[in-house]
PDB file of N, CA and C in Angstrom:
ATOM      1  N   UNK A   1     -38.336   1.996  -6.655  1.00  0.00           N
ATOM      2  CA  UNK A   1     -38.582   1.890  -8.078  1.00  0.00           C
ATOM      3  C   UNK A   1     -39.182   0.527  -8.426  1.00  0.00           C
ATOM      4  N   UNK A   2     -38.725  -0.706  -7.786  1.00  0.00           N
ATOM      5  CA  UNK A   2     -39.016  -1.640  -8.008  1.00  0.00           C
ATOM      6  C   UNK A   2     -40.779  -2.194  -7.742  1.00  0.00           C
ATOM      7  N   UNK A   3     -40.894  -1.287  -6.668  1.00  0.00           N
ATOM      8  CA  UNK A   3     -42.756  -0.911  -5.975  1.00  0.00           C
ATOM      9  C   UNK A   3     -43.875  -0.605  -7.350  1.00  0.00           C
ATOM     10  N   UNK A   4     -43.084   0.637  -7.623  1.00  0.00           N
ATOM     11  CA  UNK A   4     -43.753   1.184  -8.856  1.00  0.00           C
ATOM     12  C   UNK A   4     -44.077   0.308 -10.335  1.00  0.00           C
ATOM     13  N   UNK A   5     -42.797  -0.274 -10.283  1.00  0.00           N
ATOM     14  CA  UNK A   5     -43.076  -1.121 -12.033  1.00  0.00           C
ATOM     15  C   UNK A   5     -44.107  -2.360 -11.366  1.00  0.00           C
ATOM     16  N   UNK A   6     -43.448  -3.145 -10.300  1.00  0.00           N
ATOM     17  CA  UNK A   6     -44.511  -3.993  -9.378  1.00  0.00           C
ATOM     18  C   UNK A   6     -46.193  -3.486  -9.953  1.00  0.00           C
ATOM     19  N   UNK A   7     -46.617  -2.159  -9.506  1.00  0.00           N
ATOM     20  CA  UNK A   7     -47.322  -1.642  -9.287  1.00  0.00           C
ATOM     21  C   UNK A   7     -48.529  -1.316 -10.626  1.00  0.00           C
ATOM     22  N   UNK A   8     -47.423  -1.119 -11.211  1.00  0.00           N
ATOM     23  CA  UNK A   8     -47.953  -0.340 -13.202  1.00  0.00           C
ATOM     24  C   UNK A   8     -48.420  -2.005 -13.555  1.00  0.00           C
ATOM     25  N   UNK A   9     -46.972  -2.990 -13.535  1.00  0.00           N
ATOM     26  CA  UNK A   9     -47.383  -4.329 -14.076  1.00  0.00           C
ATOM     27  C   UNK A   9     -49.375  -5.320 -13.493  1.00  0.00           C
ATOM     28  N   UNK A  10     -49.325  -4.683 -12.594  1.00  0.00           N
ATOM     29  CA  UNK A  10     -50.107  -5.644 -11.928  1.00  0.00           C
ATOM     30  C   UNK A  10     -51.711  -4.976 -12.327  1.00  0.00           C
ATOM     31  N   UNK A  11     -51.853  -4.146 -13.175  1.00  0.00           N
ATOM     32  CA  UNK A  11     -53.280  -3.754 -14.278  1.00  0.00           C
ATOM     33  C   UNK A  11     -52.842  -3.706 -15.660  1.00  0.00           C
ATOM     34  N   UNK A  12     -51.849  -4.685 -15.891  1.00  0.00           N
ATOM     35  CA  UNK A  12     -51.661  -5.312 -17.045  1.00  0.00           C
ATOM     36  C   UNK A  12     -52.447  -5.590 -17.678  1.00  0.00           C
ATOM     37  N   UNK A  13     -53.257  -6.892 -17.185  1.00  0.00           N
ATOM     38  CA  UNK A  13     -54.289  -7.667 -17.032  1.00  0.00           C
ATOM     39  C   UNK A  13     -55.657  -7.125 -17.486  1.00  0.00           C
ATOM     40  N   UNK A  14     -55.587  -6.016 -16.351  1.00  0.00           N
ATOM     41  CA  UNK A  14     -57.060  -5.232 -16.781  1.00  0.00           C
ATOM     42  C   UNK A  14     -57.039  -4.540 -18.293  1.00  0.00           C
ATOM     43  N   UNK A  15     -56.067  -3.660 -18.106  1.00  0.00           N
ATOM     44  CA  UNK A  15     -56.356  -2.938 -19.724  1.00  0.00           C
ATOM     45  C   UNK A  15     -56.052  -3.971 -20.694  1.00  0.00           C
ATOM     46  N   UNK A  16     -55.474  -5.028 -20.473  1.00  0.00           N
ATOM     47  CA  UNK A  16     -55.568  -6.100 -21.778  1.00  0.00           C
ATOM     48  C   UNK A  16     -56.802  -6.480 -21.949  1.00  0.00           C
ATOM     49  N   UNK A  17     -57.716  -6.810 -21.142  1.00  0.00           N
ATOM     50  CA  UNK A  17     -59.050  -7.504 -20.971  1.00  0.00           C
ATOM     51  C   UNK A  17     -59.975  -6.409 -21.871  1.00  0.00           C
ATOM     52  N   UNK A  18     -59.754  -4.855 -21.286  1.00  0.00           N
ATOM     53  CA  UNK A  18     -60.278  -3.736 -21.438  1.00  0.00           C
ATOM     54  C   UNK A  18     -60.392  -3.547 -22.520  1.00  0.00           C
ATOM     55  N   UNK A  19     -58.694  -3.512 -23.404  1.00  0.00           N
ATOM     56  CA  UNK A  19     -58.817  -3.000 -24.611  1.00  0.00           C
ATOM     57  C   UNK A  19     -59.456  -4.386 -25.728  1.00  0.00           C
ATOM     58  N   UNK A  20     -59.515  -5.407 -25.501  1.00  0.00           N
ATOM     59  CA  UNK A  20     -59.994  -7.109 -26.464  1.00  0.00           C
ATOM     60  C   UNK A  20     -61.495  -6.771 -26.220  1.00  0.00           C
ATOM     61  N   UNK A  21     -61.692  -6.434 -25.141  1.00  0.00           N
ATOM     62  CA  UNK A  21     -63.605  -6.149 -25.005  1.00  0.00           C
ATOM     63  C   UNK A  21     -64.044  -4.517 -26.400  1.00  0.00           C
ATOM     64  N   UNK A  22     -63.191  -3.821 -25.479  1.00  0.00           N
ATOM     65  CA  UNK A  22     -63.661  -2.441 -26.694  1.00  0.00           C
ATOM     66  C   UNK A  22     -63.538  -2.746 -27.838  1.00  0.00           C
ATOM     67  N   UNK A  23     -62.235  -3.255 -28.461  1.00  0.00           N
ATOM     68  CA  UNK A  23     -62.205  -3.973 -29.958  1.00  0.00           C
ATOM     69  C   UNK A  23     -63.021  -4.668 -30.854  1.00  0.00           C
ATOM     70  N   UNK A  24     -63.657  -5.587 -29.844  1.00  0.00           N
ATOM     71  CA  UNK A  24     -64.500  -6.070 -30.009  1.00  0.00           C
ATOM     72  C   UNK A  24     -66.353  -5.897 -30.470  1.00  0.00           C
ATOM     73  N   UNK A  25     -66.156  -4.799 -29.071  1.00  0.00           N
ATOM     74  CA  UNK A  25     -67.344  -3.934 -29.646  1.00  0.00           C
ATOM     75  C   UNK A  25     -67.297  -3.001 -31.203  1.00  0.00           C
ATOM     76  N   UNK A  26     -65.840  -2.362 -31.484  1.00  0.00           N
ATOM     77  CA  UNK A  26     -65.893  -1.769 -32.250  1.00  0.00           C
ATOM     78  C   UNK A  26     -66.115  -2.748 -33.429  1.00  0.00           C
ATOM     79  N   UNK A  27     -65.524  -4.007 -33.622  1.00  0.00           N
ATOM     80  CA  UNK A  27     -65.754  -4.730 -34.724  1.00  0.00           C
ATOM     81  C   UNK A  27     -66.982  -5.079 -34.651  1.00  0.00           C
ATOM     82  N   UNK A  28     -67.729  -5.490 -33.597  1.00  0.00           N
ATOM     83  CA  UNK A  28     -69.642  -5.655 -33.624  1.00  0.00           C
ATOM     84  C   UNK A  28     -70.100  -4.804 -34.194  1.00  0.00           C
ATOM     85  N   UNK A  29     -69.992  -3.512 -34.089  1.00  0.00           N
ATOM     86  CA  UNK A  29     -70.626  -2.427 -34.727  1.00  0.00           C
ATOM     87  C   UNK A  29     -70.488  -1.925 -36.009  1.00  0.00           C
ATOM     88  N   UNK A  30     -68.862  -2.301 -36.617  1.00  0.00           N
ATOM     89  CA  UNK A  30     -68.889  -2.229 -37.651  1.00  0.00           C
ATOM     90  C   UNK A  30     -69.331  -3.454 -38.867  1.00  0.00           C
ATOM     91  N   UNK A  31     -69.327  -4.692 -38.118  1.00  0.00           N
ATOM     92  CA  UNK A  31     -69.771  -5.754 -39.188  1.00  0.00           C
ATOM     93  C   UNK A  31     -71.061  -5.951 -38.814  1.00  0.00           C
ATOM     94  N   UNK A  32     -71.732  -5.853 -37.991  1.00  0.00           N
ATOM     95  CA  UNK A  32     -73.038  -5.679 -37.721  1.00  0.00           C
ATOM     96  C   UNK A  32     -74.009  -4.706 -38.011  1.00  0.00           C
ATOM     97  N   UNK A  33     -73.553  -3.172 -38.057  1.00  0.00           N
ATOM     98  CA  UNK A  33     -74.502  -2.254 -38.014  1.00  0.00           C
ATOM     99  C   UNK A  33     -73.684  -1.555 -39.505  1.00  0.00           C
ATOM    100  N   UNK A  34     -72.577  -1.152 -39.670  1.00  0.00           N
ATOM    101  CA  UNK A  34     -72.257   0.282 -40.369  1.00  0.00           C
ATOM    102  C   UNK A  34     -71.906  -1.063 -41.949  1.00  0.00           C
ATOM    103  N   UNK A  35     -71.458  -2.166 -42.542  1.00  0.00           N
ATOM    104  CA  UNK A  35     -71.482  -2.917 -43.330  1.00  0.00           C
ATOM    105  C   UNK A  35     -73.033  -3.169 -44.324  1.00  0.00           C
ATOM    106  N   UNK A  36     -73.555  -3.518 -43.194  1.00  0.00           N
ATOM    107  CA  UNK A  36     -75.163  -3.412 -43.616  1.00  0.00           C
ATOM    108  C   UNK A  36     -75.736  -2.404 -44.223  1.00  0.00           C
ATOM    109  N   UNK A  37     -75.247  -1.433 -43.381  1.00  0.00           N
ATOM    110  CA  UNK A  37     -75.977  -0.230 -43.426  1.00  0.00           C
ATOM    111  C   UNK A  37     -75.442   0.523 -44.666  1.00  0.00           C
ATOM    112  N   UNK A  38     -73.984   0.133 -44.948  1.00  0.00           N
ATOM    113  CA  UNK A  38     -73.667   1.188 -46.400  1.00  0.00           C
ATOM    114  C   UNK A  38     -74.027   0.221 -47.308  1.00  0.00           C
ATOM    115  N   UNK A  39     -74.409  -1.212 -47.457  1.00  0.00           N
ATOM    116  CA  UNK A  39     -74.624  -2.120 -48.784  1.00  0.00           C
ATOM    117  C   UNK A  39     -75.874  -1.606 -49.153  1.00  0.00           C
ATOM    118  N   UNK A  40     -76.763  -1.142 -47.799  1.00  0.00           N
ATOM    119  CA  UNK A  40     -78.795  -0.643 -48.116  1.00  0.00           C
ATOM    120  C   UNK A  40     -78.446   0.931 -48.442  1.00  0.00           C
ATOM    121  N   UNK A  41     -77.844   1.997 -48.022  1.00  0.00           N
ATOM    122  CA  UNK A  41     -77.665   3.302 -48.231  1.00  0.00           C
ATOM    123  C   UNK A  41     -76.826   2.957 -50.110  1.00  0.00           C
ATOM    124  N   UNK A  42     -76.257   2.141 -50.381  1.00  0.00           N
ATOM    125  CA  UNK A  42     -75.518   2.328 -51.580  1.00  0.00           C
ATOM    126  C   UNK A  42     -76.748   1.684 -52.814  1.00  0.00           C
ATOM    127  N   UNK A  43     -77.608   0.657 -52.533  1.00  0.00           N
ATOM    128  CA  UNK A  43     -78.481   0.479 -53.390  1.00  0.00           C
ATOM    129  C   UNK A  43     -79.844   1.643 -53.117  1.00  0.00           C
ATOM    130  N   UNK A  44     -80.133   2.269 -52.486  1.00  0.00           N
ATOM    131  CA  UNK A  44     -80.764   3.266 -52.231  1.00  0.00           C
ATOM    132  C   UNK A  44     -80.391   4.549 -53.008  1.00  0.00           C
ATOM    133  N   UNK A  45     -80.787   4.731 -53.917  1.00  0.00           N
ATOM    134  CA  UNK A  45     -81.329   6.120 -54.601  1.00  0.00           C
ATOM    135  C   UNK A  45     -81.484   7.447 -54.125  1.00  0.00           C
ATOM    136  N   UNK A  46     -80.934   8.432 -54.032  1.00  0.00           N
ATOM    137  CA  UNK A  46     -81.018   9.978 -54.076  1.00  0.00           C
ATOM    138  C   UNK A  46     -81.114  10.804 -54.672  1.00  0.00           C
ATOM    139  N   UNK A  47     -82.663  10.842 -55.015  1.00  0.00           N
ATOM    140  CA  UNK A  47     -83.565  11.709 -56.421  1.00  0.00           C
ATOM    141  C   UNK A  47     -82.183  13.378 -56.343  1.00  0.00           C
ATOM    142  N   UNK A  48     -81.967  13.791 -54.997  1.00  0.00           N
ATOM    143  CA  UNK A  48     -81.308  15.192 -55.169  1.00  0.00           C
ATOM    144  C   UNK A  48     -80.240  15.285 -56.000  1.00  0.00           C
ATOM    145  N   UNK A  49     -79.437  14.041 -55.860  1.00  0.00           N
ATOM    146  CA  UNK A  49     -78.070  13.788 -55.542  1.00  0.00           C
ATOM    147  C   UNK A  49     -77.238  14.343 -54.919  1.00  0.00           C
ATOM    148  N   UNK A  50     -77.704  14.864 -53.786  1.00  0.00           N
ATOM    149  CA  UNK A  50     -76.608  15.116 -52.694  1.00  0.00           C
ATOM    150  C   UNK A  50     -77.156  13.824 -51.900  1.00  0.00           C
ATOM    151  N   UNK A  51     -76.085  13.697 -50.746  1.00  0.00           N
ATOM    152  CA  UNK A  51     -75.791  13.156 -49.477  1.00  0.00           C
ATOM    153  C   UNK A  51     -76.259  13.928 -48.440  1.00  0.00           C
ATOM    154  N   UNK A  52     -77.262  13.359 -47.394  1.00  0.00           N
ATOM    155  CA  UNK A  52     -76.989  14.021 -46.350  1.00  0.00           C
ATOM    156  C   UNK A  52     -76.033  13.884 -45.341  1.00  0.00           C
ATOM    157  N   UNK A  53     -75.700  15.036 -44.208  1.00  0.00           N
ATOM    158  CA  UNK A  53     -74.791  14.738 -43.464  1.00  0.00           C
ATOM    159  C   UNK A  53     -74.389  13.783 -42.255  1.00  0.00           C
ATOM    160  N   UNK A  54     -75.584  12.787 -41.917  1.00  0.00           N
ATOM    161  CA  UNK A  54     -75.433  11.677 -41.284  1.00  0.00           C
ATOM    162  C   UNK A  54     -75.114  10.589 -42.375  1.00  0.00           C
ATOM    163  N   UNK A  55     -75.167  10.773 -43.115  1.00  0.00           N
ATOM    164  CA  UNK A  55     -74.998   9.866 -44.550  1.00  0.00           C
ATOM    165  C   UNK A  55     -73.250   9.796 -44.512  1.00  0.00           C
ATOM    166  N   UNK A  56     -72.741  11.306 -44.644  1.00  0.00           N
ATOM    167  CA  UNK A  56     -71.304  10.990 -44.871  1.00  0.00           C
ATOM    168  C   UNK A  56     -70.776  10.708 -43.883  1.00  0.00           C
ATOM    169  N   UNK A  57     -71.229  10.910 -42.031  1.00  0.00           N
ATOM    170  CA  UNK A  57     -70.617  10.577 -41.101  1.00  0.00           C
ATOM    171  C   UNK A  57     -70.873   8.968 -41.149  1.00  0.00           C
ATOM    172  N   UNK A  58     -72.136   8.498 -41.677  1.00  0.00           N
ATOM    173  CA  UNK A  58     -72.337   7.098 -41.760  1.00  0.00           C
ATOM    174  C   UNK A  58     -70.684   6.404 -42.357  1.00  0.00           C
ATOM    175  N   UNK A  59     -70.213   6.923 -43.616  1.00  0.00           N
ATOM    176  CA  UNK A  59     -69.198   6.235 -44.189  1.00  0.00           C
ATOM    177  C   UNK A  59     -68.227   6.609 -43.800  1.00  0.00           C
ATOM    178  N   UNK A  60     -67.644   7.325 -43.082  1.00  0.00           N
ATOM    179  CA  UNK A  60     -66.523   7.909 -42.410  1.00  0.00           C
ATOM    180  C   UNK A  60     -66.333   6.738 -40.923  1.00  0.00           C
ATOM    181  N   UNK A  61     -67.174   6.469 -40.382  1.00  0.00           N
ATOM    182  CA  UNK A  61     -67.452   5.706 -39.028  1.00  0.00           C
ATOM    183  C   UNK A  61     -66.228   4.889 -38.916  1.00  0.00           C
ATOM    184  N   UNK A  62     -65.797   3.688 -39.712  1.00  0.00           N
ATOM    185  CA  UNK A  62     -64.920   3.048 -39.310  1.00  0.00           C
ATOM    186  C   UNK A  62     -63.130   4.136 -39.314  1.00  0.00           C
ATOM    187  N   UNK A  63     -63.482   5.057 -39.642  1.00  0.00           N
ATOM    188  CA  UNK A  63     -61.804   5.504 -39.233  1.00  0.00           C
ATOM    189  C   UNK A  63     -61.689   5.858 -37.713  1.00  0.00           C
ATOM    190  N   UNK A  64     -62.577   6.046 -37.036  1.00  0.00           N
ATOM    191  CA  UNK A  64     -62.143   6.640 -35.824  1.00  0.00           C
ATOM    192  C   UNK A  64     -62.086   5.508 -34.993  1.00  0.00           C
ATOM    193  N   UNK A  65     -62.753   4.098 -35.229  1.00  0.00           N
ATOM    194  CA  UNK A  65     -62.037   2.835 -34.074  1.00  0.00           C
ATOM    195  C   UNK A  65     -61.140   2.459 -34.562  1.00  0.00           C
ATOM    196  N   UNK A  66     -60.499   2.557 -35.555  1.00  0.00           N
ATOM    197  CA  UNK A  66     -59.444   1.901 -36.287  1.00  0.00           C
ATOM    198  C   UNK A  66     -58.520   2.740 -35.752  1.00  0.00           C
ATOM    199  N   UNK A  67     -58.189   4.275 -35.881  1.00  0.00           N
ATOM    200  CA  UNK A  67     -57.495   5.058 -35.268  1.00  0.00           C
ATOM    201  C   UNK A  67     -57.066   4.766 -33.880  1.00  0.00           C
ATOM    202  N   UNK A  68     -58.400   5.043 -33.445  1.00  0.00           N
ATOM    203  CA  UNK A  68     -58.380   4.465 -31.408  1.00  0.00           C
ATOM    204  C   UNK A  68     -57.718   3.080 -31.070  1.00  0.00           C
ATOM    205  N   UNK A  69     -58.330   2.089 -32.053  1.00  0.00           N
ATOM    206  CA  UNK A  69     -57.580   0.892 -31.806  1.00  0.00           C
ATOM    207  C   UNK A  69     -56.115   0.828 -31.910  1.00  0.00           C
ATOM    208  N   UNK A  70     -55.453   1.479 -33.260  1.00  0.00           N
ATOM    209  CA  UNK A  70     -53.971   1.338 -33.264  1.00  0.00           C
ATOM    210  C   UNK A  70     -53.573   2.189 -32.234  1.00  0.00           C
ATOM    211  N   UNK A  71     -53.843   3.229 -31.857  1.00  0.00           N
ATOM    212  CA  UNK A  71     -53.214   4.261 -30.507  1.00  0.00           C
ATOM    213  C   UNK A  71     -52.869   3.334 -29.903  1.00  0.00           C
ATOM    214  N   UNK A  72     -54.421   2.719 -28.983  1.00  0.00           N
ATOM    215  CA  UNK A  72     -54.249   1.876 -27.652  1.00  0.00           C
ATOM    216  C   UNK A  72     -53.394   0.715 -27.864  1.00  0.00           C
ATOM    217  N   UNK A  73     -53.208  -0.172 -29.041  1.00  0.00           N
ATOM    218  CA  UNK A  73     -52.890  -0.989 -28.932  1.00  0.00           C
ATOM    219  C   UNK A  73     -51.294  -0.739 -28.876  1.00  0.00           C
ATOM    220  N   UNK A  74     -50.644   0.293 -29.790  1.00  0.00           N
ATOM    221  CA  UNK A  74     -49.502   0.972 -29.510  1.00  0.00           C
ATOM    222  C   UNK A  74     -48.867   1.311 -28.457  1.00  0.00           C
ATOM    223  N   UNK A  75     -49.990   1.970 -27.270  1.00  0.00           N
ATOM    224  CA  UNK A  75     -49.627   2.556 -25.837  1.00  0.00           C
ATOM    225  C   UNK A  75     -49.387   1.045 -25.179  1.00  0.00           C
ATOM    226  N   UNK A  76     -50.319   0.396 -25.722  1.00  0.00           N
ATOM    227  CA  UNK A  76     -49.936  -0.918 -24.846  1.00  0.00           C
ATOM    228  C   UNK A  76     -48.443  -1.744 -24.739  1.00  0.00           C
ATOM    229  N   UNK A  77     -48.603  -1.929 -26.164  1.00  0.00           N
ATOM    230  CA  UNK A  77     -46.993  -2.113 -26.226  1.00  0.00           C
ATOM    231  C   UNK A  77     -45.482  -1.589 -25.851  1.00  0.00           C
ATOM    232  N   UNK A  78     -46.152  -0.016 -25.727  1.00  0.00           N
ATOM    233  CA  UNK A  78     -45.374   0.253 -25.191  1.00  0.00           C
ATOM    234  C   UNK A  78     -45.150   0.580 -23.590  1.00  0.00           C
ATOM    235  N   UNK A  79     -45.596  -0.131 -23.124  1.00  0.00           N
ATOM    236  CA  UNK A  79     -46.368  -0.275 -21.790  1.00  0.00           C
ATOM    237  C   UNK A  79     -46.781   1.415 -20.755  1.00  0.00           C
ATOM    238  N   UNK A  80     -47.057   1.823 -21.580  1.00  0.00           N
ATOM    239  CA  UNK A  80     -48.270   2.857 -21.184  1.00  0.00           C
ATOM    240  C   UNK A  80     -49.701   2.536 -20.990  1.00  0.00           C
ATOM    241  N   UNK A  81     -49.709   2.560 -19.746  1.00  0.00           N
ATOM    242  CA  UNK A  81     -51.719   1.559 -19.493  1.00  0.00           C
ATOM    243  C   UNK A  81     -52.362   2.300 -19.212  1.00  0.00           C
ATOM    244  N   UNK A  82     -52.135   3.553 -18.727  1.00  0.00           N
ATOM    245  CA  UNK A  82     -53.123   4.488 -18.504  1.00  0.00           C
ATOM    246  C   UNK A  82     -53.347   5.623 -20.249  1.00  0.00           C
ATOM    247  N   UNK A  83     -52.636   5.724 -20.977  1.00  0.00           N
ATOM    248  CA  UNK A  83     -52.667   5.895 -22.138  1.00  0.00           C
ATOM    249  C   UNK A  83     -53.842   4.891 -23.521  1.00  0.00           C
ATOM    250  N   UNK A  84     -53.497   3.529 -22.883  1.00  0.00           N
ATOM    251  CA  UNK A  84     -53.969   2.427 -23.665  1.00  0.00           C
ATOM    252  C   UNK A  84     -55.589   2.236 -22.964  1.00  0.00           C
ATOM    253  N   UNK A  85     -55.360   2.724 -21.560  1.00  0.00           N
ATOM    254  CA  UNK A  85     -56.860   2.453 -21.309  1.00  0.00           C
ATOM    255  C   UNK A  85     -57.852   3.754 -21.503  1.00  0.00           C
ATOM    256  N   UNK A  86     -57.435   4.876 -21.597  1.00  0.00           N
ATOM    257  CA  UNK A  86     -58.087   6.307 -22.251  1.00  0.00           C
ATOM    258  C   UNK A  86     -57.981   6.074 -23.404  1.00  0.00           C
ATOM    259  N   UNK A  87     -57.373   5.309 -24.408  1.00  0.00           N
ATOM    260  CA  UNK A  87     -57.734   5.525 -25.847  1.00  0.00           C
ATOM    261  C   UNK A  87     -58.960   4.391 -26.265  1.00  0.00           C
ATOM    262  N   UNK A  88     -58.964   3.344 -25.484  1.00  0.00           N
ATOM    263  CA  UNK A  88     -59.651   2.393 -25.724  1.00  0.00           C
ATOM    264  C   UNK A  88     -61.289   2.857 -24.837  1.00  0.00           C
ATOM    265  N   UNK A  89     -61.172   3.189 -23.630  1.00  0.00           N
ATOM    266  CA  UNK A  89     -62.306   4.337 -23.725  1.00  0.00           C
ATOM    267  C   UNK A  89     -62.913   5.465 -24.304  1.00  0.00           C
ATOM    268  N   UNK A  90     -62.036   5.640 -25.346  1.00  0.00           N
ATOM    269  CA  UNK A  90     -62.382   6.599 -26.123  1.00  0.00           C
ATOM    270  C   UNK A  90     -63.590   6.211 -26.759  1.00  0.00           C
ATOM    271  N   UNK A  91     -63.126   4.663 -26.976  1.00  0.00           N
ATOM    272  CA  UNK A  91     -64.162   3.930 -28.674  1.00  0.00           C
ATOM    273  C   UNK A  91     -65.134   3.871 -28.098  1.00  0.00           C
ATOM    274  N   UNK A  92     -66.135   3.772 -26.308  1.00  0.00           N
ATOM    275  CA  UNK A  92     -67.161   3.522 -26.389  1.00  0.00           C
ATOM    276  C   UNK A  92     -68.034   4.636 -26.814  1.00  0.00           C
ATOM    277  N   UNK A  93     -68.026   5.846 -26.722  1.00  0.00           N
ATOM    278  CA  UNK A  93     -68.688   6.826 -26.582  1.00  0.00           C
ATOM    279  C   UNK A  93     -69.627   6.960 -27.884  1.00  0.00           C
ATOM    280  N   UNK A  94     -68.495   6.352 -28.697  1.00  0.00           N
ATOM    281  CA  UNK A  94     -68.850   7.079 -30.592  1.00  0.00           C
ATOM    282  C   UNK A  94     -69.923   6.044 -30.626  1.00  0.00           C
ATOM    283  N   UNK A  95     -69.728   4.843 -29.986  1.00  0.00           N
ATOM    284  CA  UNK A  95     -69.979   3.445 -30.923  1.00  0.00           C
ATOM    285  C   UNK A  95     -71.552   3.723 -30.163  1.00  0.00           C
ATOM    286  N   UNK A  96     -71.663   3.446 -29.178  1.00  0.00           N
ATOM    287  CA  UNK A  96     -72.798   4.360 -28.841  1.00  0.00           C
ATOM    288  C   UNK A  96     -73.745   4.932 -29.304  1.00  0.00           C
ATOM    289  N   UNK A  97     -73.638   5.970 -29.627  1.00  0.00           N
ATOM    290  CA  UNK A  97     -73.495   7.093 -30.456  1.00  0.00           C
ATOM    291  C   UNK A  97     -74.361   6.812 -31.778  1.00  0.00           C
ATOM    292  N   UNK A  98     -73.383   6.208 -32.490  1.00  0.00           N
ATOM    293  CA  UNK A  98     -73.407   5.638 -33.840  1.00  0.00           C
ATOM    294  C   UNK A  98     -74.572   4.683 -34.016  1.00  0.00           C
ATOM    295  N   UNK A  99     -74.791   4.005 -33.068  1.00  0.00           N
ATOM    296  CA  UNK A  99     -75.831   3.320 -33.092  1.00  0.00           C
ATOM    297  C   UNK A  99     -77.168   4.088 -32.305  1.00  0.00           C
ATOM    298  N   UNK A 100     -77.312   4.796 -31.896  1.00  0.00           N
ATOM    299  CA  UNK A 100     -78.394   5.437 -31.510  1.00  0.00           C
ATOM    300  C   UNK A 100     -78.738   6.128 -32.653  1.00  0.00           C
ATOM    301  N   UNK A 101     -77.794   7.153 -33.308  1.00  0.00           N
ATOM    302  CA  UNK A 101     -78.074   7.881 -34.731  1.00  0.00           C
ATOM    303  C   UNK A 101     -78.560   7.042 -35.759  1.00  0.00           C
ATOM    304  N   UNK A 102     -77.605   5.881 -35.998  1.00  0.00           N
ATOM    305  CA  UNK A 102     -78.197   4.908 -37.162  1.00  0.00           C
ATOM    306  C   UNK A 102     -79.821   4.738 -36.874  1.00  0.00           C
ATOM    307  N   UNK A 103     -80.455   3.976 -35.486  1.00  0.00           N
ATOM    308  CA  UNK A 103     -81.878   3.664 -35.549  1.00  0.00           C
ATOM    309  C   UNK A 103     -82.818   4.520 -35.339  1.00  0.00           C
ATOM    310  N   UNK A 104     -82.358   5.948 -34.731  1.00  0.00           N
ATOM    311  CA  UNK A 104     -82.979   6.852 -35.399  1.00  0.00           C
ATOM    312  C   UNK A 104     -83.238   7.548 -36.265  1.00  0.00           C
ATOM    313  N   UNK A 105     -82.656   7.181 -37.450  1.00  0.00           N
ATOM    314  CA  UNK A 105     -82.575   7.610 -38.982  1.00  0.00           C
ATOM    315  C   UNK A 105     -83.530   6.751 -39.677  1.00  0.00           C
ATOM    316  N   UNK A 106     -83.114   5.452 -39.459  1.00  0.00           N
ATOM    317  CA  UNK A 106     -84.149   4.181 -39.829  1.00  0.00           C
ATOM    318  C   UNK A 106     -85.542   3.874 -39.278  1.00  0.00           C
TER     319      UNK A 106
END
């Protein structure tokens, strides 16, 4: 038993590193790309007045790293690392994502 916690403890390290890097990205993307991007989409005009639907996923964006972030950071604490490091891999995919959609819209 003593092998095992040995074992779990010693990628401590990594998913701490893991999850401060993804966080990170997620906050780049949101004060960098999706901040910007709703101050120019909100002075911007829509003769229809509807929204389109990259429009509302545009303003929705920050709930799902915020979500991912409290999971992982939760699993962490509670020293679940293989939990904390799948949730914190979760965030790259979107962020990604999100930014490929944004500059192809623009």
């Amino acid at each position: 038993m003593a092998e095992t916690i040995k074992q779990s403890n010693s990628n401590r390290p990594l998913v701490l590193s893991g999850l401060i890097v993804t966080q990170l990205l997620a906050l780049v993307s949101i004060l960098l790309i999706w901040l910007p991007g709703t101050f120019i989409s909100l002075v911007a005009e829509n003769p229809e007045g509807t929204a389109p639907l990259w429009l509302i996923a545009f303003y929705g964006y920050p709930i799902y790293p915020l979500a991912m972030s409290i999971g992982a950071w939760i699993a962490y604490a509670r020293r679940n690392d293989k939990l904390a490091a799948i949730l914190a891999a979760l965030l790259i995919p979107p962020i990604l994502l999100f930014v490929v959609v944004v500059f192809l819209n623009w």
